[in-house]
N, C-alpha and C. Protein backbone atom coordinates (compact mmCIF):
# COMPACT_ATOMS: atom_id res chain seq x y z
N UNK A 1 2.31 -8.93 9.59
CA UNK A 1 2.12 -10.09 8.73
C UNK A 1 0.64 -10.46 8.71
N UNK A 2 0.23 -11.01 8.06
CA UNK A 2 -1.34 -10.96 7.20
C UNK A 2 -1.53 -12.51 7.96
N UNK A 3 -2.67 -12.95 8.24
CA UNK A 3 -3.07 -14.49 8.61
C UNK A 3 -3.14 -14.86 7.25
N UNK A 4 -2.57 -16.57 7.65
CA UNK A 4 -2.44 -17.17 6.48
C UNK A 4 -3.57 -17.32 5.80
N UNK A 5 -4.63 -17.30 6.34
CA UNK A 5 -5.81 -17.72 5.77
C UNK A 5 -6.05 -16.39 4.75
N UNK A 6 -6.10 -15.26 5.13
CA UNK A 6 -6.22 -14.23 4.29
C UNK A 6 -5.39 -13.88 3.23
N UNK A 7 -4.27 -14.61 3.16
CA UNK A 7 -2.97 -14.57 2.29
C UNK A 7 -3.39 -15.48 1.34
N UNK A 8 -3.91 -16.94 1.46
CA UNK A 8 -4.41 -17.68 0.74
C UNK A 8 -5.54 -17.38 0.22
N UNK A 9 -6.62 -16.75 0.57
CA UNK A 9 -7.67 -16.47 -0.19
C UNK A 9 -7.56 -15.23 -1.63
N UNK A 10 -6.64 -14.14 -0.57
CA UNK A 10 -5.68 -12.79 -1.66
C UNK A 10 -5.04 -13.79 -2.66
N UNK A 11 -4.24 -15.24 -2.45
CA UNK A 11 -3.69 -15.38 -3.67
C UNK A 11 -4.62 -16.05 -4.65
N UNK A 12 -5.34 -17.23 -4.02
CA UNK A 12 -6.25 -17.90 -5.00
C UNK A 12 -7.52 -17.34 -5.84
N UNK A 13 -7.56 -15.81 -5.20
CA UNK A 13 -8.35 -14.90 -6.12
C UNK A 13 -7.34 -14.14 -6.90
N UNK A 14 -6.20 -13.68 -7.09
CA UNK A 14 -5.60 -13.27 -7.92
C UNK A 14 -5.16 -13.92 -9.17
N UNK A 15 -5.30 -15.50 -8.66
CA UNK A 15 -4.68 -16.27 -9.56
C UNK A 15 -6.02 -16.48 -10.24
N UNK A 16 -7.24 -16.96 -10.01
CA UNK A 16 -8.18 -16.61 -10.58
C UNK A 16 -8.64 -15.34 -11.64
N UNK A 17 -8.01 -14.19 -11.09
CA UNK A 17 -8.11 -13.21 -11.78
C UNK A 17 -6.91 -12.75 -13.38
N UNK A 18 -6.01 -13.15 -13.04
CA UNK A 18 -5.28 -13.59 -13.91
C UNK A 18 -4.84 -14.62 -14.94
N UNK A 19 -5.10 -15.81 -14.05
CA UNK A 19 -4.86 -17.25 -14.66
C UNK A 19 -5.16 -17.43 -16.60
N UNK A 20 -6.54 -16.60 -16.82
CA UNK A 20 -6.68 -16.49 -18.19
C UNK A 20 -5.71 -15.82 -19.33
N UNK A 21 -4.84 -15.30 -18.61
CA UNK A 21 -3.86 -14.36 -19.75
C UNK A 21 -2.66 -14.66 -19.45
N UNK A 22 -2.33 -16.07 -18.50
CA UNK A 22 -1.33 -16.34 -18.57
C UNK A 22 -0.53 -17.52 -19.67
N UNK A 23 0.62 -17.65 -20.26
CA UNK A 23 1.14 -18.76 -21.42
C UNK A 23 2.08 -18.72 -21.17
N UNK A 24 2.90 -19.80 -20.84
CA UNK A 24 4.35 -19.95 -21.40
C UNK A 24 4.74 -20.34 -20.09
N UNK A 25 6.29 -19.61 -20.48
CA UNK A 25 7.16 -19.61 -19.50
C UNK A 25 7.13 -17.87 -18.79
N UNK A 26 7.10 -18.07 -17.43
CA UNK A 26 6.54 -17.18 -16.62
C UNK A 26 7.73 -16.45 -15.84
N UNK A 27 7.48 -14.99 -16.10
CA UNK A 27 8.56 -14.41 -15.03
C UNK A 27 7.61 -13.68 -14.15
N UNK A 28 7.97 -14.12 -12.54
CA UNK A 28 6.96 -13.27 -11.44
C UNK A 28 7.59 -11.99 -10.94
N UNK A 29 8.15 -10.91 -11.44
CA UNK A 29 8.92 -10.14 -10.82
C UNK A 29 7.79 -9.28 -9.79
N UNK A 30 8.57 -9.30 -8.50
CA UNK A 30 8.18 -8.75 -7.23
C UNK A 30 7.69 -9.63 -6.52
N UNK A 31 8.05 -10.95 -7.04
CA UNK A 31 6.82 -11.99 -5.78
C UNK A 31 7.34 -12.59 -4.34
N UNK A 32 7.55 -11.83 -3.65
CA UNK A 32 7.70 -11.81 -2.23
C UNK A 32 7.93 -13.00 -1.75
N UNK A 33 6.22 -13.69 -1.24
CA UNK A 33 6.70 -14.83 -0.57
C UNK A 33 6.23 -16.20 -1.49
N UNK A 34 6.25 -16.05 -2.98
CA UNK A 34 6.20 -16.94 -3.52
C UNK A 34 4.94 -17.71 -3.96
N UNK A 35 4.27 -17.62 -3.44
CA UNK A 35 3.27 -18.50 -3.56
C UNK A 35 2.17 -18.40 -4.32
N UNK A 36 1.68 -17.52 -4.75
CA UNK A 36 1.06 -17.10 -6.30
C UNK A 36 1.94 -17.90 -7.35
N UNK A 37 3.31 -17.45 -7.29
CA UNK A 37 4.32 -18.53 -8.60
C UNK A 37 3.83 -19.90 -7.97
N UNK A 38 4.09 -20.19 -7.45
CA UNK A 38 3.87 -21.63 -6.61
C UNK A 38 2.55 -22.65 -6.84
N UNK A 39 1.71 -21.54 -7.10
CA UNK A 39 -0.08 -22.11 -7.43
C UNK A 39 0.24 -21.85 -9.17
N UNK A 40 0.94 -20.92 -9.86
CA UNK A 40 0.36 -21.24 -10.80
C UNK A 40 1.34 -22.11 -11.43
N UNK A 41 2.46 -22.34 -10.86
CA UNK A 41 3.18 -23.87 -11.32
C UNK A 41 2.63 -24.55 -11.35
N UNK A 42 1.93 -24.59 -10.16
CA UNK A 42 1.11 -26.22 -9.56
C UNK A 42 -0.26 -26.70 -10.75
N UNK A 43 -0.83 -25.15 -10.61
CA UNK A 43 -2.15 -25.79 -11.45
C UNK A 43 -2.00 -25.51 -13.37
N UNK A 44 -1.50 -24.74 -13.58
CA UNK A 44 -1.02 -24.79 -14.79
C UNK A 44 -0.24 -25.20 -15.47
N UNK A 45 0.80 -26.21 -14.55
CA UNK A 45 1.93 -27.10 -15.02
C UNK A 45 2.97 -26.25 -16.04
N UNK A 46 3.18 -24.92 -15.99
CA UNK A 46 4.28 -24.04 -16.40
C UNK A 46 5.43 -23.79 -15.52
N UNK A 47 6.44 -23.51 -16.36
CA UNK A 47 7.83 -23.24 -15.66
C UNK A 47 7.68 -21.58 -15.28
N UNK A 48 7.90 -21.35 -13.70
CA UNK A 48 7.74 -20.04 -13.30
C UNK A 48 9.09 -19.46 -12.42
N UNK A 49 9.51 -18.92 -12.76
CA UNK A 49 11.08 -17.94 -12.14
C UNK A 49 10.31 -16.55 -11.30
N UNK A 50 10.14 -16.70 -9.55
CA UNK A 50 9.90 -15.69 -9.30
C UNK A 50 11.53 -15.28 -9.22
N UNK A 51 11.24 -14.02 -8.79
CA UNK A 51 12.27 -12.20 -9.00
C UNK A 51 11.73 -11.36 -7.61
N UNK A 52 13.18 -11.22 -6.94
CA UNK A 52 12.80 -10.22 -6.07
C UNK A 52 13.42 -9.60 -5.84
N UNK A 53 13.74 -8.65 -5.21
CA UNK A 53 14.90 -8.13 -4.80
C UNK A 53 15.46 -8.45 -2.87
N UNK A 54 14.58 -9.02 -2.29
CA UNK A 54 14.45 -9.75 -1.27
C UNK A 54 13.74 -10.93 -1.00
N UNK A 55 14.31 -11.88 -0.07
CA UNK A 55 14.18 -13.49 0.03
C UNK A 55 13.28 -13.23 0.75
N UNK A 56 11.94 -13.74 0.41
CA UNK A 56 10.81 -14.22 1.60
C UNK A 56 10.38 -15.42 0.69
N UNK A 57 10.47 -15.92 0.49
CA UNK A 57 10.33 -17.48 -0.40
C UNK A 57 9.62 -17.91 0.74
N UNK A 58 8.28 -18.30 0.67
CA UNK A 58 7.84 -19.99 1.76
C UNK A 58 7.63 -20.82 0.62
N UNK A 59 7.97 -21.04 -1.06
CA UNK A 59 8.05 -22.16 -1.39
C UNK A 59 9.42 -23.07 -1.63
N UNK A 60 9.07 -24.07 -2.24
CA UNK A 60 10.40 -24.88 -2.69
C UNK A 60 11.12 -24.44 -4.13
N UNK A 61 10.18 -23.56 -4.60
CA UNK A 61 10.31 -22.17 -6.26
C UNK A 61 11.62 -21.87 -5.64
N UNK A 62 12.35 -21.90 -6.69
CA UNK A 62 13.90 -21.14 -6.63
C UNK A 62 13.56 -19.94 -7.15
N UNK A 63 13.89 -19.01 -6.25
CA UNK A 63 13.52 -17.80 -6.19
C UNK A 63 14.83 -16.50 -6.90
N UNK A 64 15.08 -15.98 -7.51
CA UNK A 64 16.09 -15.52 -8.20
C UNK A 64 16.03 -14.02 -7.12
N UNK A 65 16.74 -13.58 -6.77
CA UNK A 65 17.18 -12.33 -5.78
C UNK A 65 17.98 -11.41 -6.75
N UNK A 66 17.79 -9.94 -7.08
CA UNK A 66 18.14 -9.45 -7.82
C UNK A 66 18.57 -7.92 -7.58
N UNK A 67 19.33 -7.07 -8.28
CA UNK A 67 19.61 -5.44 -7.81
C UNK A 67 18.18 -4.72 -7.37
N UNK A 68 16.98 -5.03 -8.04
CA UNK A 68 15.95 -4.18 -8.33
C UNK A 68 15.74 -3.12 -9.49
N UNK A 69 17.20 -3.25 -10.57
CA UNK A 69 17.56 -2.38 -11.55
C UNK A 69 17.67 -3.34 -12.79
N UNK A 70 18.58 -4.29 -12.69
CA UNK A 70 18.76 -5.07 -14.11
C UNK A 70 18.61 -6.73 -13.57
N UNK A 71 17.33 -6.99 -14.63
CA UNK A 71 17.21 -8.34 -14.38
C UNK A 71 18.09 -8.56 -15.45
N UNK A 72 17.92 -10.22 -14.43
CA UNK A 72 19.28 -10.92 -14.67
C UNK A 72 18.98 -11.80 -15.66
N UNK A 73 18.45 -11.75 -16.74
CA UNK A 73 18.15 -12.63 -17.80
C UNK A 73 18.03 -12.28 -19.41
N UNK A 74 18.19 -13.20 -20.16
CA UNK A 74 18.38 -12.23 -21.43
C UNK A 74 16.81 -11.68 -21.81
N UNK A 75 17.22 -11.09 -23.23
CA UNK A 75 15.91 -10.19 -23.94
C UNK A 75 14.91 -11.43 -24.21
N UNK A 76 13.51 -11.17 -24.27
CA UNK A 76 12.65 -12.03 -24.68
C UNK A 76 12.57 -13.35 -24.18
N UNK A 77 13.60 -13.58 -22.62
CA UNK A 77 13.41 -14.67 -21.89
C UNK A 77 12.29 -15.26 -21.42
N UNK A 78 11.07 -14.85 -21.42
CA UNK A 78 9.66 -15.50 -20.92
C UNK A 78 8.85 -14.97 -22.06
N UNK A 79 7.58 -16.05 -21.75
CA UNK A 79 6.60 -15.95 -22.64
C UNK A 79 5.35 -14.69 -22.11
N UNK A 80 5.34 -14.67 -20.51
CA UNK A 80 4.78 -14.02 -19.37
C UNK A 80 5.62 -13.06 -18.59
N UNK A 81 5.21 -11.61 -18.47
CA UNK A 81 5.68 -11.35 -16.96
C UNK A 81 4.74 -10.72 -15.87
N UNK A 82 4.90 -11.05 -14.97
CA UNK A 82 3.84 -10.19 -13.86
C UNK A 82 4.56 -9.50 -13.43
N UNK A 83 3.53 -8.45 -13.27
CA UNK A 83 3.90 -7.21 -11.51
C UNK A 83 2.57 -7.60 -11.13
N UNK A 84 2.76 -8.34 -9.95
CA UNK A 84 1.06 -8.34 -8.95
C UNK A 84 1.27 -7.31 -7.68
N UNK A 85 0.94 -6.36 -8.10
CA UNK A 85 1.27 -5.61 -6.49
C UNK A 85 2.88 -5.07 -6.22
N UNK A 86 2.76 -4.26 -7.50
CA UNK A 86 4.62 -3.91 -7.18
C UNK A 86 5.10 -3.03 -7.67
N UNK A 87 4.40 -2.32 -8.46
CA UNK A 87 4.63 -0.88 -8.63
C UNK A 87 4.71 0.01 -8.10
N UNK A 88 3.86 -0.12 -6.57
CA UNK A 88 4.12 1.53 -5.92
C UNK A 88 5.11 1.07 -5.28
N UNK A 89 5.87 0.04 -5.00
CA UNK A 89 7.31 0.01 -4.70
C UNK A 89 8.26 0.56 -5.37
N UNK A 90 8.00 0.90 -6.71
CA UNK A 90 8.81 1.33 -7.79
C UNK A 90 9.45 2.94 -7.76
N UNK A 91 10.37 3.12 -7.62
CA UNK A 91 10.96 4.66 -7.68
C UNK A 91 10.89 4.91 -9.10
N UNK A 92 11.69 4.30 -9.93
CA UNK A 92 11.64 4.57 -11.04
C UNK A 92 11.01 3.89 -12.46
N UNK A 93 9.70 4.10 -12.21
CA UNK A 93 8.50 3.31 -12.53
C UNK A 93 9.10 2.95 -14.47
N UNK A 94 9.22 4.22 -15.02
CA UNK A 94 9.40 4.07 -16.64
C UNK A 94 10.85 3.15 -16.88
N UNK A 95 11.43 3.15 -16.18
CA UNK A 95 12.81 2.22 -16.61
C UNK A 95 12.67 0.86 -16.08
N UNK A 96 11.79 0.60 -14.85
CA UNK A 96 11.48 -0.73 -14.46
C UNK A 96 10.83 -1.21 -15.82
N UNK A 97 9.42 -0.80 -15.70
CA UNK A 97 8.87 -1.07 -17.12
C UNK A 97 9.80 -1.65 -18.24
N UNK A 98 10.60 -0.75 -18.48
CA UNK A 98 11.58 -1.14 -20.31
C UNK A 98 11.86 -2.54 -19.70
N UNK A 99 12.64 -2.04 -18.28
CA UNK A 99 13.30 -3.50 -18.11
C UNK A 99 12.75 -4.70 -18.03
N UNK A 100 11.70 -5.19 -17.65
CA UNK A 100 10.80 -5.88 -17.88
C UNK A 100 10.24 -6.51 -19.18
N UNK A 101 9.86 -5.09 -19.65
CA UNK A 101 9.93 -5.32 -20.84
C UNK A 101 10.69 -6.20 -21.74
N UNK A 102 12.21 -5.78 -21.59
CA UNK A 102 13.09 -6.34 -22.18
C UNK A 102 13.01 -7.74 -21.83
N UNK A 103 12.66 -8.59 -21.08
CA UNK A 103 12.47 -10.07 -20.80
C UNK A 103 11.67 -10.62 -21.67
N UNK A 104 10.34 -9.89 -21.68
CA UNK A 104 9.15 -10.00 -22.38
C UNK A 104 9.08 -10.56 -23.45
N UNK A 105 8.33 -11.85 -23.91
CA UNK A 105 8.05 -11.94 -25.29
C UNK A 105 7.09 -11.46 -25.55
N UNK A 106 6.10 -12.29 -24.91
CA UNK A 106 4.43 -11.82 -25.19
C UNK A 106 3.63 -11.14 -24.48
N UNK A 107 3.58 -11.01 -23.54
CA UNK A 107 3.14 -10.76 -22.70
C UNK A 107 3.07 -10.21 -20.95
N UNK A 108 2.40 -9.06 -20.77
CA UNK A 108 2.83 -8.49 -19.45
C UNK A 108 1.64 -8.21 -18.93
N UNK A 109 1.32 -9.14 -17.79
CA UNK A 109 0.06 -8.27 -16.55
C UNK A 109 0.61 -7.67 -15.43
N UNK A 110 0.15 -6.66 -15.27
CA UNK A 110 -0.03 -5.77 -13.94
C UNK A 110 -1.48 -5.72 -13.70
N UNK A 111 -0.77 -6.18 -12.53
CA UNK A 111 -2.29 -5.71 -11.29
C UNK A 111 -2.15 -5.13 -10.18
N UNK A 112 -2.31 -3.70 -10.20
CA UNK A 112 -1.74 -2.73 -9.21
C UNK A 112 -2.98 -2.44 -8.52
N UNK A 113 -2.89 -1.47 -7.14
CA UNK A 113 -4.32 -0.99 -6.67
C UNK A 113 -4.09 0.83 -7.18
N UNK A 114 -5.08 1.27 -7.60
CA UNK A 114 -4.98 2.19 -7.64
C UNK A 114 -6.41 3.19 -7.46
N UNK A 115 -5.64 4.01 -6.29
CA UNK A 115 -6.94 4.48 -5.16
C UNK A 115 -7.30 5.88 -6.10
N UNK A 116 -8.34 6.28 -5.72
CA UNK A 116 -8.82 7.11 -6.77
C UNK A 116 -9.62 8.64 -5.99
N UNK A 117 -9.16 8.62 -4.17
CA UNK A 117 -8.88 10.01 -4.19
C UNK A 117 -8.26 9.29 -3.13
N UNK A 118 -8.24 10.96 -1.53
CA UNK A 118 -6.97 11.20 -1.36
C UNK A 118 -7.52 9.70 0.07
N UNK A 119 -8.27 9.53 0.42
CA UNK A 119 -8.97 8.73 1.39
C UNK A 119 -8.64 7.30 1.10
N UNK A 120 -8.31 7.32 -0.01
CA UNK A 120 -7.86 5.44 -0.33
C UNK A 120 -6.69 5.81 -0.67
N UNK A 121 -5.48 6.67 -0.61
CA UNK A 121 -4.35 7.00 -0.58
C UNK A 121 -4.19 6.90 1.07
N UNK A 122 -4.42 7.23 1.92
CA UNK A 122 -4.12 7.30 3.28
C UNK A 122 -4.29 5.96 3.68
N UNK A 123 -5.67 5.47 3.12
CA UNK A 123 -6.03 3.96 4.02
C UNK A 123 -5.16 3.53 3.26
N UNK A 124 -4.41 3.17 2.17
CA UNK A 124 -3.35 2.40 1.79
C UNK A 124 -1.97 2.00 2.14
N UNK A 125 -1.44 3.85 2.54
CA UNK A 125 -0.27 3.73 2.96
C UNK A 125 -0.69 3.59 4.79
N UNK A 126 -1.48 3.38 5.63
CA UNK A 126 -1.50 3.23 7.20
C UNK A 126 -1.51 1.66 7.05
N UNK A 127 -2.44 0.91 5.75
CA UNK A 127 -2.08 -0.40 5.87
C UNK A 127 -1.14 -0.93 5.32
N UNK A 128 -0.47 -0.34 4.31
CA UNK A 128 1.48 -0.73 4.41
C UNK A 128 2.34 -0.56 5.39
N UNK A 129 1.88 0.48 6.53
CA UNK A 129 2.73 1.15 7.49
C UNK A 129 2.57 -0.66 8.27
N UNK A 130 1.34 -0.49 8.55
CA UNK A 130 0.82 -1.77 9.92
C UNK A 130 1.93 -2.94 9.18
N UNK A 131 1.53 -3.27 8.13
CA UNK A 131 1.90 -4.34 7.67
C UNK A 131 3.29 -4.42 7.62
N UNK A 132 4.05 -3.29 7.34
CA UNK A 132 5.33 -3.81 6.81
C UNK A 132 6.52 -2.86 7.69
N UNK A 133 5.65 -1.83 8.24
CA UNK A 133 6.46 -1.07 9.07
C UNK A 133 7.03 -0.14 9.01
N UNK A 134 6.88 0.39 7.60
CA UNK A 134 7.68 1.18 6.64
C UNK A 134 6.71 1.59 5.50
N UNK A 135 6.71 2.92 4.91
CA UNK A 135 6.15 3.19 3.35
C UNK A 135 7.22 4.04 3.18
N UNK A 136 8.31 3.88 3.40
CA UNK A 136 9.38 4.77 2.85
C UNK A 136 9.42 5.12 1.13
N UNK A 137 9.25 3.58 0.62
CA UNK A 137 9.43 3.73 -0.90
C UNK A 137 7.57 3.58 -1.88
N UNK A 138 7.16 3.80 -0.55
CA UNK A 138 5.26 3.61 -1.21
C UNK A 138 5.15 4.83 -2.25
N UNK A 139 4.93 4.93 -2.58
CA UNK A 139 3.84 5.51 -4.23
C UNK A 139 2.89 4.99 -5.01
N UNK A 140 1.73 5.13 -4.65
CA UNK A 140 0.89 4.70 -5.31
C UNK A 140 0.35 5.68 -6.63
N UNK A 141 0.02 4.93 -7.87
CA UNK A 141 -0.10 5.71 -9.03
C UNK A 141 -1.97 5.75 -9.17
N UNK A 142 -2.26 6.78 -10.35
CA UNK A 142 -3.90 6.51 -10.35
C UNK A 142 -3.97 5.69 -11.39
N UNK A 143 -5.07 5.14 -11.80
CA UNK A 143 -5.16 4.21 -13.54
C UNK A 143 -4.56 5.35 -14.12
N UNK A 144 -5.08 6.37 -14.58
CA UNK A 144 -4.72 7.35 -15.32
C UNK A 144 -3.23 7.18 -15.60
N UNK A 145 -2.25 7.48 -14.37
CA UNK A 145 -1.07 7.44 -14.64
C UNK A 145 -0.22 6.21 -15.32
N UNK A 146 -0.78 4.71 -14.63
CA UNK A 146 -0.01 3.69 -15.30
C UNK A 146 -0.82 3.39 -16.76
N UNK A 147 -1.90 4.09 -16.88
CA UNK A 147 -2.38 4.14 -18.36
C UNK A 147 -0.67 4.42 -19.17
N UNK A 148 -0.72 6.06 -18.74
CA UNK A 148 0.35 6.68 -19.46
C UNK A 148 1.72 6.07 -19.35
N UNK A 149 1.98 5.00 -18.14
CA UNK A 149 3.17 4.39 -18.19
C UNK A 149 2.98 3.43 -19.06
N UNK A 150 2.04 2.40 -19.43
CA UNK A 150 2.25 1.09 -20.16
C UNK A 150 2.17 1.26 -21.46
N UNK A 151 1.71 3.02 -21.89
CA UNK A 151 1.41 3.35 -23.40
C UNK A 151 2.77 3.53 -23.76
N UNK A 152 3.71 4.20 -23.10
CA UNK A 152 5.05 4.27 -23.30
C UNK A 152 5.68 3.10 -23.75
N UNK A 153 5.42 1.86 -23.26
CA UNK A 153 6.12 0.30 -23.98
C UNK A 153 6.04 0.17 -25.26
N UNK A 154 4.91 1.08 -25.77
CA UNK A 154 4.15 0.62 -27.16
C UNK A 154 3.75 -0.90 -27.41
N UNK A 155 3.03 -1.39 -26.37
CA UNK A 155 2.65 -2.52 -26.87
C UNK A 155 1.73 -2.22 -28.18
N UNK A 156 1.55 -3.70 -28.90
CA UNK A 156 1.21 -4.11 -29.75
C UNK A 156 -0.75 -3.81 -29.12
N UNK A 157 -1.24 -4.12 -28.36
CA UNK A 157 -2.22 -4.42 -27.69
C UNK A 157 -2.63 -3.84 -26.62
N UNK A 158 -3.46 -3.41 -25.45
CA UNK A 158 -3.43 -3.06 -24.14
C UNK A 158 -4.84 -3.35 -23.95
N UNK A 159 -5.42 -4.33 -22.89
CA UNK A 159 -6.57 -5.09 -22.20
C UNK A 159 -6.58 -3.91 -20.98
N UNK A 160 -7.52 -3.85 -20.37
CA UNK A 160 -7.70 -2.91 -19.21
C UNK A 160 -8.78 -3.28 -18.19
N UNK A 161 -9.14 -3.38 -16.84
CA UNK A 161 -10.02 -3.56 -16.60
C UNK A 161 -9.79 -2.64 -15.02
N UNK A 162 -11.18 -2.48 -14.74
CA UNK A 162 -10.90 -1.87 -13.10
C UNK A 162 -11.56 -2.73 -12.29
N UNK A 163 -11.07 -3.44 -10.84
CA UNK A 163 -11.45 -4.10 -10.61
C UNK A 163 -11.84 -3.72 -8.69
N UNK A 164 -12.98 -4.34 -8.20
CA UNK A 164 -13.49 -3.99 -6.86
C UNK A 164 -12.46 -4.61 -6.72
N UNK A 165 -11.78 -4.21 -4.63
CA UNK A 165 -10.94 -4.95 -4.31
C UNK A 165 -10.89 -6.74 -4.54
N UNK A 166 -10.80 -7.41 -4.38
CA UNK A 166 -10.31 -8.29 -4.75
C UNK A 166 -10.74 -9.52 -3.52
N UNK A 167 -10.04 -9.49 -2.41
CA UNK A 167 -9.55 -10.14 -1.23
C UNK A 167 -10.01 -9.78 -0.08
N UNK A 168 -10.21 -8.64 0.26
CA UNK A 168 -11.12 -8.10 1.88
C UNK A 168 -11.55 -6.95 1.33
N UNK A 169 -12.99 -6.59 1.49
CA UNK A 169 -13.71 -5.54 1.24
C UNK A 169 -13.43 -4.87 2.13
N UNK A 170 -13.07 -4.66 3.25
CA UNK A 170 -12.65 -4.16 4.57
C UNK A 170 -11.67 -3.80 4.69
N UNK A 171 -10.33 -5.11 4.75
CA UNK A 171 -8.95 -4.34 4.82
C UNK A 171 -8.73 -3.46 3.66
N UNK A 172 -8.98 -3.86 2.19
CA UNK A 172 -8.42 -3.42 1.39
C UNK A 172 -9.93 -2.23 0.62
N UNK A 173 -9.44 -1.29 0.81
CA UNK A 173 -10.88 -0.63 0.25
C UNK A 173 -10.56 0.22 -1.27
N UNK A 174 -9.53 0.20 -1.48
CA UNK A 174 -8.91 0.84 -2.83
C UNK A 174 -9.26 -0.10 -4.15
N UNK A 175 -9.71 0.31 -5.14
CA UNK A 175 -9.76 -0.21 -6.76
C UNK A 175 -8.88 -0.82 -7.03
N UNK A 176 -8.95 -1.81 -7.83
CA UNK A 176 -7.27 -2.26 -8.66
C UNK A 176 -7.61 -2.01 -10.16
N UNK A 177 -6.63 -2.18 -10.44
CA UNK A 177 -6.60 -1.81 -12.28
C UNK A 177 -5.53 -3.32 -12.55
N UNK A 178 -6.65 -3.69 -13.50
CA UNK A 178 -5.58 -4.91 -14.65
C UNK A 178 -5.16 -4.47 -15.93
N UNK A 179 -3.97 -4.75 -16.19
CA UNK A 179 -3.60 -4.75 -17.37
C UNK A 179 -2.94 -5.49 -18.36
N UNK A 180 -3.18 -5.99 -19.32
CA UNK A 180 -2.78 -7.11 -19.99
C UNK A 180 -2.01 -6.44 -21.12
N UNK A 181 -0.82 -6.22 -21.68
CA UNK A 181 -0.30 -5.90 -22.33
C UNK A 181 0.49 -7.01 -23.38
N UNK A 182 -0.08 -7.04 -24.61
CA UNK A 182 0.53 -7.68 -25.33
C UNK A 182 1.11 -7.06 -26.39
N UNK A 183 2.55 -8.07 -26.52
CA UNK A 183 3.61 -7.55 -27.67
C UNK A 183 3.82 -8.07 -28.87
């Protein structure tokens, strides 16, 4: 488990990093322990539904718990959806996507890390190992690849950016890639 202090700084720079492309009503699918949904309730005064497929909630956010296959909500239910960090959890990356999709009105950010040789592939998965104890279901993709996954949605639009880590220049030494996909 991460010190809180470093958990809070990882979120209030993500939310920073995102906060501009967010509208509406918000779906957080993959948000763990909540609290990214939680800040951007707070400071953006939007209605936010995190999605997980496991309860680690530390907020008072009613947290929706789900298969990991079919969300539980109709087509075009949010105005927003995120993946912050939740794709290389993904086995079956192109059908998560649709599904997601399918919630989607307007809009979809991902912000994945994606290491760009084999040296930020190793330091990634030894600091999922530390952290979580497990990389059983780790896969990490390159930009290249979730290029080719988010072209598959056919959005209307696709924003891109590559971004230095984010949160610890140290722990985290891998690239991230943003993507703003609008429909």
């Amino acid at each position: 488990m991460l010190p809180r202090k470093l958990v809070d700084t990882k979120i209030r720079k993500t939310f920073d990093l995102i906060k501009p492309y967010i509208r509406g009503k918000v779906l957080d699918v993959g948000a763990g322990n909540c609290l990214l949904s939680e800040r951007i309730a707070n400071e953006m005064r939007v209605k936010v539904q995190p999605l997980d497929i496991v309860d680690k909630n530390l907020t008072k956010l009613k947290l929706k718990v789900y298969d990991g296959k079919h969300i539980p909500f109709k087509d075009k239910s949010f105005d927003t959806s995120l993946l912050i960090f939740v794709l290389h959890y993904v086995h079956d990356k192109e059908n998560f996507l649709k599904e997601v999709k399918r919630v989607t009105k307007k809009r979809l950010i991902i912000l994945e890390d994606t290491p760009e040789n084999i040296a930020e592939h190793l330091y990634k998965k030894i600091w999922v190992l530390l952290e979580m104890k497990s990389t059983e279901f780790l896969k990490y993709e390159n930009a290249e690849e979730i290029e080719r996954l988010v072209q598959n949605l056919k959005p209307r639009k696709i924003e891109s950016k590559r971004i230095k880590p984010l949160w610890n220049k140290f722990l985290n030494r891998s690239v991230h890639s943003l993507y703003m996909l609008h429909f």
